[in-house]
Each structure stands twice: as C-alpha cells, then as structure tokens.
PDB file of N, CA and C in Angstrom:
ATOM      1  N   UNK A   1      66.052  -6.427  23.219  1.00  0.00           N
ATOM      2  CA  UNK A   1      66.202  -7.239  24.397  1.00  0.00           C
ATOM      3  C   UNK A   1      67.537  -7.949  24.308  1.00  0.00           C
ATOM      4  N   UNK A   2      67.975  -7.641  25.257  1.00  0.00           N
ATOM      5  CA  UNK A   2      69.695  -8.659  25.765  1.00  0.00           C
ATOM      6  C   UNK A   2      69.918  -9.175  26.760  1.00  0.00           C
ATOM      7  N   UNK A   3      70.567 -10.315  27.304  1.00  0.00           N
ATOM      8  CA  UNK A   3      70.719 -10.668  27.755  1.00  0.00           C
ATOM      9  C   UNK A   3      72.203 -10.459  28.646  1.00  0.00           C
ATOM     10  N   UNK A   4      72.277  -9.864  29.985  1.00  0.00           N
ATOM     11  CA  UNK A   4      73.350  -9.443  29.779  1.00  0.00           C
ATOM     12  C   UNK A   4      73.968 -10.128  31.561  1.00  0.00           C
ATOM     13  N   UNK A   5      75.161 -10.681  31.399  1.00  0.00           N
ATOM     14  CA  UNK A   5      76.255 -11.335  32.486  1.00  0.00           C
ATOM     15  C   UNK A   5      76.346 -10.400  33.569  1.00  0.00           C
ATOM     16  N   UNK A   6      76.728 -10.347  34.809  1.00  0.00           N
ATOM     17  CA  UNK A   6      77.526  -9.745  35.567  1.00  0.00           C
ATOM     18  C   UNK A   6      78.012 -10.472  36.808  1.00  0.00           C
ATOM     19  N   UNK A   7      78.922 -10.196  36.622  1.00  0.00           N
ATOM     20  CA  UNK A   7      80.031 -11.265  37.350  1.00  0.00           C
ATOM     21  C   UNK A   7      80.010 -10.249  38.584  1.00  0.00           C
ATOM     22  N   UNK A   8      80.107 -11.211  40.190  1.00  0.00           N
ATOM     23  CA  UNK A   8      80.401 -10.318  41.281  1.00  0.00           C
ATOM     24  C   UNK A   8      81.409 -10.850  41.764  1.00  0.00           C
ATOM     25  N   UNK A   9      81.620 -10.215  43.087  1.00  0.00           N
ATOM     26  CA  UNK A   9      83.350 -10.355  44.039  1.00  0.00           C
ATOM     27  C   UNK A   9      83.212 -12.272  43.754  1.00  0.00           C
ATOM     28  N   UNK A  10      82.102 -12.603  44.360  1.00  0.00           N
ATOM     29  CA  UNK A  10      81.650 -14.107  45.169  1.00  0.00           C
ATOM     30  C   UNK A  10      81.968 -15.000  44.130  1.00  0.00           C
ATOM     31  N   UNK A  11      82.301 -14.091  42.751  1.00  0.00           N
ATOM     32  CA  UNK A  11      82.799 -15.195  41.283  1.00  0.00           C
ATOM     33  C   UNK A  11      81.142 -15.717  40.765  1.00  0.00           C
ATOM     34  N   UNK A  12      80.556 -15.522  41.696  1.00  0.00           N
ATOM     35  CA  UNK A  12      78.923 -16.118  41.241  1.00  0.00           C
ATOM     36  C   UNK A  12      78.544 -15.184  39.462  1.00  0.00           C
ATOM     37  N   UNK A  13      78.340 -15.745  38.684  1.00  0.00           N
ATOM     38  CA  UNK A  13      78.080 -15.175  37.395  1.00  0.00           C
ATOM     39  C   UNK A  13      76.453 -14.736  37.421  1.00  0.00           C
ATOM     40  N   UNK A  14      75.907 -13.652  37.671  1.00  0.00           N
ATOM     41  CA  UNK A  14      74.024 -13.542  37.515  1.00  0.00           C
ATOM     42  C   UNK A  14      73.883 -12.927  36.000  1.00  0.00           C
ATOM     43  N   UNK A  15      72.659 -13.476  35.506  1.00  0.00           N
ATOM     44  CA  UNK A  15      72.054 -13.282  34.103  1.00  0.00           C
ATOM     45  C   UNK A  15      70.913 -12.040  34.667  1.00  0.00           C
ATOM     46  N   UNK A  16      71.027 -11.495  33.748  1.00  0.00           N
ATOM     47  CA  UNK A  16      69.523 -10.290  32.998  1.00  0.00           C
ATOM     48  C   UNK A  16      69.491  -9.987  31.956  1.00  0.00           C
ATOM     49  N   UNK A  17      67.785  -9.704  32.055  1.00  0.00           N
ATOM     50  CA  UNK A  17      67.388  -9.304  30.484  1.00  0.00           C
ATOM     51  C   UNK A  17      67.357  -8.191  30.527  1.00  0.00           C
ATOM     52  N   UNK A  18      67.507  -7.137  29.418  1.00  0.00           N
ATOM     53  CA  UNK A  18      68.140  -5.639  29.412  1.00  0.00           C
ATOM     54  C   UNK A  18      67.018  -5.558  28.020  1.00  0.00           C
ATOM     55  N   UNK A  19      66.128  -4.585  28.770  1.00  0.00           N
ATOM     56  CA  UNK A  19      64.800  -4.248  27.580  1.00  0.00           C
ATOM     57  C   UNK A  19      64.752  -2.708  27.247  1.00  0.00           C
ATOM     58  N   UNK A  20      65.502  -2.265  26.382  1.00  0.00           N
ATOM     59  CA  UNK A  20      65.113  -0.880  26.408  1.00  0.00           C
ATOM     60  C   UNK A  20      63.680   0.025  26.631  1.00  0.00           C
ATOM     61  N   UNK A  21      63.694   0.790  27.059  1.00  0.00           N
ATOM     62  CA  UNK A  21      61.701   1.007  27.466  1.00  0.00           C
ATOM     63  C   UNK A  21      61.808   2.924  26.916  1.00  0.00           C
ATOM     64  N   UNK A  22      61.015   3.333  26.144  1.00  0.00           N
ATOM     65  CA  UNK A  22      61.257   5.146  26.054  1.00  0.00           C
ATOM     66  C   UNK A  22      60.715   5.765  27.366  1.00  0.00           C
ATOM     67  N   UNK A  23      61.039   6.737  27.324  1.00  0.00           N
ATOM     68  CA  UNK A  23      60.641   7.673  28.624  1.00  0.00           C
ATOM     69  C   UNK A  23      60.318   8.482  27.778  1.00  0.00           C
ATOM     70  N   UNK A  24      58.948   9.451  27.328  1.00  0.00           N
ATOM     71  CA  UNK A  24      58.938  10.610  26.083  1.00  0.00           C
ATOM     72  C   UNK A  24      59.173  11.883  26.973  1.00  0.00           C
ATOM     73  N   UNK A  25      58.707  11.580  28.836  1.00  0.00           N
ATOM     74  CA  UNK A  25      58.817  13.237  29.114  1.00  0.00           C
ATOM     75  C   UNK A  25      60.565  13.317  29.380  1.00  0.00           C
ATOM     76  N   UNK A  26      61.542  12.533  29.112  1.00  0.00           N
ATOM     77  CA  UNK A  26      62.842  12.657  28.962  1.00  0.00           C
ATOM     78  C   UNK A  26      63.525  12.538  27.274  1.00  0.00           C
ATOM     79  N   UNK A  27      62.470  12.175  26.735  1.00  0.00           N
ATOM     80  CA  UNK A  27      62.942  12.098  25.380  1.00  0.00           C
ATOM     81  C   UNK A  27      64.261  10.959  24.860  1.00  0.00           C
ATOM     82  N   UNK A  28      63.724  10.018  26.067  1.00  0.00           N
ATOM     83  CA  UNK A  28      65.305   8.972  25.678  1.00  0.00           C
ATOM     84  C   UNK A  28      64.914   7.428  26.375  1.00  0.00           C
ATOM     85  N   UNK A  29      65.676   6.895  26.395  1.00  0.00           N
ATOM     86  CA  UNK A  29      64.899   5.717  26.293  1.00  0.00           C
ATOM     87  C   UNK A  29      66.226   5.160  27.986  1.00  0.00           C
ATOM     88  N   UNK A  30      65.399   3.979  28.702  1.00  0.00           N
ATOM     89  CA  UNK A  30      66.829   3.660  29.526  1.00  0.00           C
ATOM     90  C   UNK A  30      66.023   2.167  29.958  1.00  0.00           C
ATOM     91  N   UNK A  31      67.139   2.016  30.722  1.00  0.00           N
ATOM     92  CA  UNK A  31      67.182  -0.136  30.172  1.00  0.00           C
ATOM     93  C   UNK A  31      66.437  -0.228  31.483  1.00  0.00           C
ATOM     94  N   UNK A  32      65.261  -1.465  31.341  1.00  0.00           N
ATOM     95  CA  UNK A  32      64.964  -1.730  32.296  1.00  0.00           C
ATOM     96  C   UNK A  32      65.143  -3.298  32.076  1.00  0.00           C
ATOM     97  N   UNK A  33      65.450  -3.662  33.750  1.00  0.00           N
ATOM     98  CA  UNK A  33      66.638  -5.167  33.911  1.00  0.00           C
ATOM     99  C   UNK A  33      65.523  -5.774  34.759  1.00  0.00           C
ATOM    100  N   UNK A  34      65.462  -7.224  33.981  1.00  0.00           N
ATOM    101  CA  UNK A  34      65.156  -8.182  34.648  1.00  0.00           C
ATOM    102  C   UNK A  34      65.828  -9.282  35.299  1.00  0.00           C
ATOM    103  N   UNK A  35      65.880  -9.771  36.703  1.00  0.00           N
ATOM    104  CA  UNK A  35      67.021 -10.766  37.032  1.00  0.00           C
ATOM    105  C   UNK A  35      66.027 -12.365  36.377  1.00  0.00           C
ATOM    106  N   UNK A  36      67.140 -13.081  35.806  1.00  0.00           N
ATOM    107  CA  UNK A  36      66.907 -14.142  35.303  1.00  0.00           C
ATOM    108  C   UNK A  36      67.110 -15.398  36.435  1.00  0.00           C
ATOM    109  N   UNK A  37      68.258 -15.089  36.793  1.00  0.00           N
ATOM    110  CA  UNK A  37      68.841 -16.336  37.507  1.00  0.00           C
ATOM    111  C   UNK A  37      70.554 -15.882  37.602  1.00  0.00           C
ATOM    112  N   UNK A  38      71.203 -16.982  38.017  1.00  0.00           N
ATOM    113  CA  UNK A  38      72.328 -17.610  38.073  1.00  0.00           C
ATOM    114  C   UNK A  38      73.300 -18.775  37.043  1.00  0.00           C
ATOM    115  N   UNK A  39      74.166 -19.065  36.485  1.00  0.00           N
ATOM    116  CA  UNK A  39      74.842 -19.722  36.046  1.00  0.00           C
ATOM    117  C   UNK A  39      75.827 -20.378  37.133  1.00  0.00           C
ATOM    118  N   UNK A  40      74.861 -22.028  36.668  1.00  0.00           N
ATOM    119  CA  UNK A  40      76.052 -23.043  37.317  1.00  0.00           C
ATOM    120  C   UNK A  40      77.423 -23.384  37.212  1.00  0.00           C
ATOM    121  N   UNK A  41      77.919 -22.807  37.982  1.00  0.00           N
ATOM    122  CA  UNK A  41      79.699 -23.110  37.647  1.00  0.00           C
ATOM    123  C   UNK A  41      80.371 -24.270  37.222  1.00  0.00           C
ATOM    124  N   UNK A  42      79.562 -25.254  37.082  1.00  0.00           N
ATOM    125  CA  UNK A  42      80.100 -26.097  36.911  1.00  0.00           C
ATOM    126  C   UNK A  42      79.532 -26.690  35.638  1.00  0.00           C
ATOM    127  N   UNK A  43      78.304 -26.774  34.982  1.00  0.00           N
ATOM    128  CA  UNK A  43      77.515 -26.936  33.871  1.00  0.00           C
ATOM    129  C   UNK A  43      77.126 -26.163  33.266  1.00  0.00           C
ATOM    130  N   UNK A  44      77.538 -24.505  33.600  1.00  0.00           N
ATOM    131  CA  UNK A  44      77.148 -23.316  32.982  1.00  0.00           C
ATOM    132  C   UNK A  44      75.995 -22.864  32.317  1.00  0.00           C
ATOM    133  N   UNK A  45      74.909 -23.709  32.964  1.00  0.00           N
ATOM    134  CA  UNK A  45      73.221 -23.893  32.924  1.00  0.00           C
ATOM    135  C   UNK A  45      72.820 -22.983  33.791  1.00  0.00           C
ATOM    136  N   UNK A  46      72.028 -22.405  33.233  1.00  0.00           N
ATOM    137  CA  UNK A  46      70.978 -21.184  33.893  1.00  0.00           C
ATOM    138  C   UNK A  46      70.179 -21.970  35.477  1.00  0.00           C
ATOM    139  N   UNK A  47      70.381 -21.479  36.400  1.00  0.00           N
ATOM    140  CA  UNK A  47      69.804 -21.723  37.758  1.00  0.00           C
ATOM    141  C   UNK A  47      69.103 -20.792  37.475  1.00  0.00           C
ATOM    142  N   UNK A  48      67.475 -20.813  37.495  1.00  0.00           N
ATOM    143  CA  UNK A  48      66.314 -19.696  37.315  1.00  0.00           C
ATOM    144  C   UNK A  48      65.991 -19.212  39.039  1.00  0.00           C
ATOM    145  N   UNK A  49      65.621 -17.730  38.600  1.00  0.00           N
ATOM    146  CA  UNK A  49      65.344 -17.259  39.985  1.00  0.00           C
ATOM    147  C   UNK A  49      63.834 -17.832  40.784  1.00  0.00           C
ATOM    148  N   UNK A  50      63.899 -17.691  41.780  1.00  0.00           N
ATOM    149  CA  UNK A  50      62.850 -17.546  42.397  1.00  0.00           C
ATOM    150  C   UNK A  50      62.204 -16.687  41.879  1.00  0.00           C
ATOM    151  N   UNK A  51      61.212 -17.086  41.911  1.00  0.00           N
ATOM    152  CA  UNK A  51      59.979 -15.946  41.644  1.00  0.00           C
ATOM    153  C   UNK A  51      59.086 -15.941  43.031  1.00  0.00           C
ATOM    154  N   UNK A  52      58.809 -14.549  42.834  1.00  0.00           N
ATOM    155  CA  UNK A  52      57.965 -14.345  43.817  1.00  0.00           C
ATOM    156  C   UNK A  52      56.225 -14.717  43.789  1.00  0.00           C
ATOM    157  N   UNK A  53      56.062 -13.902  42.253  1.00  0.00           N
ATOM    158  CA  UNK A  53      54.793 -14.314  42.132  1.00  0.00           C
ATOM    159  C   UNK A  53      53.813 -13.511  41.708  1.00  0.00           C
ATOM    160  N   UNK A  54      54.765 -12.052  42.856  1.00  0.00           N
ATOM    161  CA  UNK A  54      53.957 -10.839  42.294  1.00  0.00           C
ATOM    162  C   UNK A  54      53.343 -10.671  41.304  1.00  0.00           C
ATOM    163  N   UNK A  55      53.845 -10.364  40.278  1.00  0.00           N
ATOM    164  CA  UNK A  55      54.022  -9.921  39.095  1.00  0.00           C
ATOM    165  C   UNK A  55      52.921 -10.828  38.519  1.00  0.00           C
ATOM    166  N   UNK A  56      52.756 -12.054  38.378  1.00  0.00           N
ATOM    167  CA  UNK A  56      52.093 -13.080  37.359  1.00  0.00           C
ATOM    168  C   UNK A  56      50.795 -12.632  38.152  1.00  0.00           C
ATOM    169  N   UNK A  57      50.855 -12.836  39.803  1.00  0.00           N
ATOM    170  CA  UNK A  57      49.410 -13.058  40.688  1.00  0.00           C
ATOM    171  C   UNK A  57      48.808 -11.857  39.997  1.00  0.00           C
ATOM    172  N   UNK A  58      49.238 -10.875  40.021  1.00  0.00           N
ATOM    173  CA  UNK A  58      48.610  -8.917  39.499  1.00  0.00           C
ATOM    174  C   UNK A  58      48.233  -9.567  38.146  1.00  0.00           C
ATOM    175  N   UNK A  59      48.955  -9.780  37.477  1.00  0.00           N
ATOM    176  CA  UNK A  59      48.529  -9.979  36.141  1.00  0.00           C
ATOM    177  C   UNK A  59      47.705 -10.554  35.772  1.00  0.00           C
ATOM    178  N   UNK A  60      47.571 -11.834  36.788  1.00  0.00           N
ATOM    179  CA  UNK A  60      45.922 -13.222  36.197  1.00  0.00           C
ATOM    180  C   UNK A  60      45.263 -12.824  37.100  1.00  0.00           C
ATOM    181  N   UNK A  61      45.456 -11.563  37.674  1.00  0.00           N
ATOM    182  CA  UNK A  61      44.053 -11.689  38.944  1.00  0.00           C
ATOM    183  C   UNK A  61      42.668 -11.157  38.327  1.00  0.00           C
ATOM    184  N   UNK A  62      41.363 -11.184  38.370  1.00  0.00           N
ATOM    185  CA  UNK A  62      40.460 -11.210  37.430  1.00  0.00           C
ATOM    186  C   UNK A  62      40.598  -9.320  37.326  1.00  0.00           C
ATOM    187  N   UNK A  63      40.547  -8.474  38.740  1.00  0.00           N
ATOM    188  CA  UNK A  63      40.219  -7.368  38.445  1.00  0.00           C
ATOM    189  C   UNK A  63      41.235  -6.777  37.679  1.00  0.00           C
ATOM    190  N   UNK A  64      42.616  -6.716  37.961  1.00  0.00           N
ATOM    191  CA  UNK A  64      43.703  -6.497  36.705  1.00  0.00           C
ATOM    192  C   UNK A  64      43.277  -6.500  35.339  1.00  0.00           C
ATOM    193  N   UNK A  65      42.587  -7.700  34.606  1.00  0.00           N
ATOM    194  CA  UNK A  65      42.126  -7.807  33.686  1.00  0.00           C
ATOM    195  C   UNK A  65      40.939  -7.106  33.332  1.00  0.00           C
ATOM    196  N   UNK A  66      39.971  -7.048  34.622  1.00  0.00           N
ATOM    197  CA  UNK A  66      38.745  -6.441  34.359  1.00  0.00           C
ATOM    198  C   UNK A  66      38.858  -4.966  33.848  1.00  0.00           C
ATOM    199  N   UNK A  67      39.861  -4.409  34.774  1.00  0.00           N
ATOM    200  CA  UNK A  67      39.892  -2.864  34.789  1.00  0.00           C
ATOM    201  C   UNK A  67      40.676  -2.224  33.070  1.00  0.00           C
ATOM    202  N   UNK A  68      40.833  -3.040  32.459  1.00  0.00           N
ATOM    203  CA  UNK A  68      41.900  -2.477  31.372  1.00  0.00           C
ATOM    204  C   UNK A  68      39.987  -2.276  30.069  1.00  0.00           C
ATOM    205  N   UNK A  69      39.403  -3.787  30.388  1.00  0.00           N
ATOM    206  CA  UNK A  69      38.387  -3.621  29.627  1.00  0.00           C
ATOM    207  C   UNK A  69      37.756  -2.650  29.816  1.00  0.00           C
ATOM    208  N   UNK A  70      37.073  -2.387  30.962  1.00  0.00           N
ATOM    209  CA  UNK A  70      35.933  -1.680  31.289  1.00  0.00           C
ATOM    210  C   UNK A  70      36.943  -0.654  31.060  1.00  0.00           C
ATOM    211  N   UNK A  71      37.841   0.017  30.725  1.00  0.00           N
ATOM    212  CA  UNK A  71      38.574   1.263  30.553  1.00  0.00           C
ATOM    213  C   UNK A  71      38.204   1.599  28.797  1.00  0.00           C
ATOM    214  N   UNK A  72      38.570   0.145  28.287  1.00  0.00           N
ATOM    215  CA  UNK A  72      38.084  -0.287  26.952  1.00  0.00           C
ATOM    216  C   UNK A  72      36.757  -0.343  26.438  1.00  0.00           C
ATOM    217  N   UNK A  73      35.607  -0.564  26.890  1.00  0.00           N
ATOM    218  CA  UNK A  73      34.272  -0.203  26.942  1.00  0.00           C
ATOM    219  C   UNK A  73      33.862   1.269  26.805  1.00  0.00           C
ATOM    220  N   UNK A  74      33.861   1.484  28.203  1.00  0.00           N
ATOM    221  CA  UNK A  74      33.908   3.573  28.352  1.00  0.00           C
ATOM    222  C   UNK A  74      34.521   3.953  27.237  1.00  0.00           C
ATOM    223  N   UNK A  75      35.881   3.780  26.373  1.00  0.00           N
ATOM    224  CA  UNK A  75      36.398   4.819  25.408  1.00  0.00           C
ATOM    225  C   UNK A  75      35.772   4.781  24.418  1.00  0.00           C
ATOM    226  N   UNK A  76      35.092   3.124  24.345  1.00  0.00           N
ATOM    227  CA  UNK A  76      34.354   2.948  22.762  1.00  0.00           C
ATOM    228  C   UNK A  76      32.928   3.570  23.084  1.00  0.00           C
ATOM    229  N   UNK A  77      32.332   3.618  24.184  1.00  0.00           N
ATOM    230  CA  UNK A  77      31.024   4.264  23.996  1.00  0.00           C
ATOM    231  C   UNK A  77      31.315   6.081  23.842  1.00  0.00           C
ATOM    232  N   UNK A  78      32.802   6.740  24.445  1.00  0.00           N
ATOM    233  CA  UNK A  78      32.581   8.194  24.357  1.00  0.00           C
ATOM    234  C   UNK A  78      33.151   8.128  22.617  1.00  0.00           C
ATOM    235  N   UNK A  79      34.272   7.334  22.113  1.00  0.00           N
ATOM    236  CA  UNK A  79      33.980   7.546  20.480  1.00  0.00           C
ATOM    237  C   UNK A  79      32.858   6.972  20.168  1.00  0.00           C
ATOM    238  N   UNK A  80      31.719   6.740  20.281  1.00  0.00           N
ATOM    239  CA  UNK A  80      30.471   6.064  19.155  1.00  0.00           C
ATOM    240  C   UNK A  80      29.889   7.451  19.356  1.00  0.00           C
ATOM    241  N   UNK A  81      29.478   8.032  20.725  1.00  0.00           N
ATOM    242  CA  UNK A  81      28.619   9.452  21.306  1.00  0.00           C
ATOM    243  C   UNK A  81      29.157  10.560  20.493  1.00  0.00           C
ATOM    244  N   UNK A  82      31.185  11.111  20.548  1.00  0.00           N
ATOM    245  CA  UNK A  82      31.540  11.955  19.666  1.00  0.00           C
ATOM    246  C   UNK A  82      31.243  11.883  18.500  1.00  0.00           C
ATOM    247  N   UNK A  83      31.631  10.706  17.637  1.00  0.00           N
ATOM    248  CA  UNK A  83      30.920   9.933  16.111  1.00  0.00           C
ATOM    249  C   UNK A  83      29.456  10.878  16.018  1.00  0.00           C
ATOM    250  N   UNK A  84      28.253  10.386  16.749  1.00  0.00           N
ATOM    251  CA  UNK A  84      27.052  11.013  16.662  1.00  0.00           C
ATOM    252  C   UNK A  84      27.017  12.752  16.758  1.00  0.00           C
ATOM    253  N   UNK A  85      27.941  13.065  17.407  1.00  0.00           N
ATOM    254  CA  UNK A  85      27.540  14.360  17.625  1.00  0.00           C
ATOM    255  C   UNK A  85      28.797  15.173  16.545  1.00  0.00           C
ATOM    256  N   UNK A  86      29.490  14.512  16.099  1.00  0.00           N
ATOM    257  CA  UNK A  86      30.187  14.973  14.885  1.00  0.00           C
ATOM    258  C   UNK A  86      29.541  14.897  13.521  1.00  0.00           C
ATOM    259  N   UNK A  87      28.136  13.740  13.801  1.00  0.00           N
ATOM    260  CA  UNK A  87      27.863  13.648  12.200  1.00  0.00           C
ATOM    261  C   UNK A  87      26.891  14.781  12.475  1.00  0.00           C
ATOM    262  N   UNK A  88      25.976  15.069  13.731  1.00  0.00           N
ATOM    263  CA  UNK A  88      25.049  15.912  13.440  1.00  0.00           C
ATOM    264  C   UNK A  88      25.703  17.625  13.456  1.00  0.00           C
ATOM    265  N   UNK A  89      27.129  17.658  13.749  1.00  0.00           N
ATOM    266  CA  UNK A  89      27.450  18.904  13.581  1.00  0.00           C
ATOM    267  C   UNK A  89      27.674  18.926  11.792  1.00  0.00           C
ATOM    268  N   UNK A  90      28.495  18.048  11.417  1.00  0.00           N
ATOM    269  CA  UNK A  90      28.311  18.066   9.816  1.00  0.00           C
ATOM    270  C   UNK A  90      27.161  18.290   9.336  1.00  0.00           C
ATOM    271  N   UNK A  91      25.649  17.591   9.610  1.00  0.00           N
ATOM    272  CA  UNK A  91      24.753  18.281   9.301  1.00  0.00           C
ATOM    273  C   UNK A  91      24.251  19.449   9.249  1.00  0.00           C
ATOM    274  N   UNK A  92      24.445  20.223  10.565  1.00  0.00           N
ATOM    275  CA  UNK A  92      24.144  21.757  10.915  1.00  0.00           C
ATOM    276  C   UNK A  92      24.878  22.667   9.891  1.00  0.00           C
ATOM    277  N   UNK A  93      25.809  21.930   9.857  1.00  0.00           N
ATOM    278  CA  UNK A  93      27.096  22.860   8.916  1.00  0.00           C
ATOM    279  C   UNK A  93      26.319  22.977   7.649  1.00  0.00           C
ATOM    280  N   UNK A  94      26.278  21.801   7.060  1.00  0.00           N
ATOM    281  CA  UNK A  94      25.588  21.511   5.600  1.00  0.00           C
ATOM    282  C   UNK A  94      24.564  22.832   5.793  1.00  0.00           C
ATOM    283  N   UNK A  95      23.357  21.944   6.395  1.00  0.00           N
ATOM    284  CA  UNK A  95      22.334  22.828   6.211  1.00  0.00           C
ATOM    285  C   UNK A  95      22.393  24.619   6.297  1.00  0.00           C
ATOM    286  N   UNK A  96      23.405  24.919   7.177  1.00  0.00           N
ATOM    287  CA  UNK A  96      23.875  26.537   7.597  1.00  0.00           C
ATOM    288  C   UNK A  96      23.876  27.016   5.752  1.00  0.00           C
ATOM    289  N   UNK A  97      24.936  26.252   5.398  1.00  0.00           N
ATOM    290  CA  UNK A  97      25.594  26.351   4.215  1.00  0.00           C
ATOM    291  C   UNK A  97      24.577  26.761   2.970  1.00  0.00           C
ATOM    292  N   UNK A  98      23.722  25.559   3.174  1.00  0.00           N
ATOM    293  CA  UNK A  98      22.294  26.010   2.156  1.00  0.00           C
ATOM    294  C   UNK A  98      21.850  27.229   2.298  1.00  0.00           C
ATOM    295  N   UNK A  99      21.428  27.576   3.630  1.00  0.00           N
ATOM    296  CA  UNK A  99      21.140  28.933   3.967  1.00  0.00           C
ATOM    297  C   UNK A  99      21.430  29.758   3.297  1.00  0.00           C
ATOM    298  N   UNK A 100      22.586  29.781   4.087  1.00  0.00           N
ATOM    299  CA  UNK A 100      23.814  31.043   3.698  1.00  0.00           C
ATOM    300  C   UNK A 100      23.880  31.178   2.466  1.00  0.00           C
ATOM    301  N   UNK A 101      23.959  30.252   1.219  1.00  0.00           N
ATOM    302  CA  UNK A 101      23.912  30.232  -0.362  1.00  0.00           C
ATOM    303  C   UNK A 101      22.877  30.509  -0.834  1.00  0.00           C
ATOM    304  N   UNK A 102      21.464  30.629  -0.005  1.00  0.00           N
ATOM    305  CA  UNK A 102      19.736  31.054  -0.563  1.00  0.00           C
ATOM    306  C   UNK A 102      20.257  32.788   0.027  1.00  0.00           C
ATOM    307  N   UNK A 103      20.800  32.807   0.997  1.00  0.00           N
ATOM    308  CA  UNK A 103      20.413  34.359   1.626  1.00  0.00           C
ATOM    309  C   UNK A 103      21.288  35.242   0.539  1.00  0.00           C
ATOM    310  N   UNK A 104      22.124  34.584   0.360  1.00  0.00           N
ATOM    311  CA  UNK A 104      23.542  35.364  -0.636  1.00  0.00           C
ATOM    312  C   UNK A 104      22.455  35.828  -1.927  1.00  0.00           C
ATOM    313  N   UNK A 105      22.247  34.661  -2.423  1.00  0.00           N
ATOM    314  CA  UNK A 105      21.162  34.471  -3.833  1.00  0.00           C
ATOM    315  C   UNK A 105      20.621  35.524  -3.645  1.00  0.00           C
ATOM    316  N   UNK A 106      19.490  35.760  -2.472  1.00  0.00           N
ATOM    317  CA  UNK A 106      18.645  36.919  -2.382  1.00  0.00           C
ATOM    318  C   UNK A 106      18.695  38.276  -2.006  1.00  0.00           C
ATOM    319  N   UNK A 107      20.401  38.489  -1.418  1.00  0.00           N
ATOM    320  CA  UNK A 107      20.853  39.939  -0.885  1.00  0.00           C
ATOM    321  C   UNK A 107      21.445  40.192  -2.699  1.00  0.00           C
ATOM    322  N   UNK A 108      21.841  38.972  -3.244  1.00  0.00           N
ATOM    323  CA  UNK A 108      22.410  39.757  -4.845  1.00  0.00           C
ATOM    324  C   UNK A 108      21.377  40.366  -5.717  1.00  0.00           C
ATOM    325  N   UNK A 109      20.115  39.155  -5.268  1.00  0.00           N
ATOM    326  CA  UNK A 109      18.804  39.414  -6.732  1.00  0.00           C
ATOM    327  C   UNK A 109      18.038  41.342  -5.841  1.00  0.00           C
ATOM    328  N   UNK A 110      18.347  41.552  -4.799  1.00  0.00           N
ATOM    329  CA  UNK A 110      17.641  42.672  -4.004  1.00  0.00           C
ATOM    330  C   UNK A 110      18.808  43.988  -4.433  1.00  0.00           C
ATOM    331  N   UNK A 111      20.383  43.822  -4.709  1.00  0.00           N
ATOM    332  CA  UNK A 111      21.309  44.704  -4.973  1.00  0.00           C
ATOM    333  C   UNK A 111      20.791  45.360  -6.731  1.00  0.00           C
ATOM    334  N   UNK A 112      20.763  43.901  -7.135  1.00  0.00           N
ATOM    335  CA  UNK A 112      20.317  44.270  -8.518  1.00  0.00           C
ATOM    336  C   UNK A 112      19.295  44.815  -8.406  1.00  0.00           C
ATOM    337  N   UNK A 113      17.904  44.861  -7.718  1.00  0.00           N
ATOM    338  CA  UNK A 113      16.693  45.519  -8.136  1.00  0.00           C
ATOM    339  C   UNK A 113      16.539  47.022  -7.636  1.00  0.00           C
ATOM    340  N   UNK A 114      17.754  47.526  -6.244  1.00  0.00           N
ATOM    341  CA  UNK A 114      18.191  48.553  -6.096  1.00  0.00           C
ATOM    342  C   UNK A 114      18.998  49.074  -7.488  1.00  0.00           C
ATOM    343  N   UNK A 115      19.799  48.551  -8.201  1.00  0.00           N
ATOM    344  CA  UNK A 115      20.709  49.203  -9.092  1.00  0.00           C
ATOM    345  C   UNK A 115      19.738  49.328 -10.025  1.00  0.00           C
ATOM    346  N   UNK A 116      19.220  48.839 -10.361  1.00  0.00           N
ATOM    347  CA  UNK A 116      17.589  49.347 -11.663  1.00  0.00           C
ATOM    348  C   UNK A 116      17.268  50.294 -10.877  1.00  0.00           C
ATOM    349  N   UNK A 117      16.358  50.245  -9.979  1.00  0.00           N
ATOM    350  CA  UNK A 117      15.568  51.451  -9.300  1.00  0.00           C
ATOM    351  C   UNK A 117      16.719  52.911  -9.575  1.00  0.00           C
ATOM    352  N   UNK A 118      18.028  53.021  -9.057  1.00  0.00           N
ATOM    353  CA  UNK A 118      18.614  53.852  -8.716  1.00  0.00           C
ATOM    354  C   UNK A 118      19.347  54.158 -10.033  1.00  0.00           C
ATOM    355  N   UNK A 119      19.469  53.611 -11.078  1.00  0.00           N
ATOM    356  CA  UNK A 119      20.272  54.028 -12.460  1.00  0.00           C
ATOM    357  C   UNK A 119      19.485  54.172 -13.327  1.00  0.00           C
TER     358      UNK A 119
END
C-alpha cells in the first residue's frame, strides 16, 4: 500500500492509496486506487473526501454480513457429510481388503491341493 500525489492543471495536489490486488486469470497483479482527499495549499493537511457511504452502508448492512456466513455454514455442513462418507469409504476399502487377503489365502491353499492331486 502507497500513498501516492497527483498534481493537476488547477495546481490542486489529490492523494491516493495505491493497493496492489493479483488478478490469477492474468497472472499479474494491477493497482487498485483509492481517492483519499485533497491537500491544503496552504497547511499541506489532508482535506478528506467525501464519502458517499456506499461502500461502509453494503458492508454494515445485516444481509452483506448474513450472506458470507450462511455461505460459511453450508461449506462446513458439505465438509462434515464428505468427512462421513470418506470415513465409510475407508471402511469399505479396509474391509474389501480383508476379503481379498482371505480369497487370495484360499485360491493359494486350492492351487496347492491341485499340485498334490496332479504331481
């Protein structure tokens, strides 16, 4: 964050804040400017802008706030649901596994009782 001057024709000096922000589907980053105010020509003290209001009213208004939670709610109940249905696939797996290591056991102990029979 910087703070950065620009002087116009009118000699009036205006202040902004210069926040770098990334862009990833450009892969680069570019400044986004906030107007601060003005500098008094004569005491070279920041004259602050008007504000409108926008910006703060969106921000403290209850549903603004509401909507980020309840976005926050929903994600934690679909990770707790995936969680559950990941531990019971680990289970299935396990148990497959047992299987599969009894059936092996018993296609080897059945090879061997063919290789007696047949030698």
């Amino acid at each position: 964050m910087s703070i950065t001057k620009v002087r116009s024709k009118n000699g009036q000096v205006y202040l902004y804040e210069s926040t770098a922000q990334w862009v990833p589907e450009l892969k680069q980053s570019r400044p986004k400017k906030r107007y601060l105010g003005r500098l008094d020509p004569e005491t070279g003290k920041l004259i602050p802008a008007k504000s409108t209001g926008k910006s703060r009213d969106a921000a403290a208004s209850p549903d603004a706030a509401a909507a980020p939670l309840e976005e926050i709610r929903q994600l934690k109940a679909e990770n707790h649901s995936l969680k559950e249905a990941l531990e019971q696939a680990n289970q299935e797996i396990s148990r497959l596994s047992s299987a599969l290591a009894q059936y092996q056991k018993a296609v080897a102990a059945i090879a061997e009782q063919v290789q007696k029979l047949s030698g």
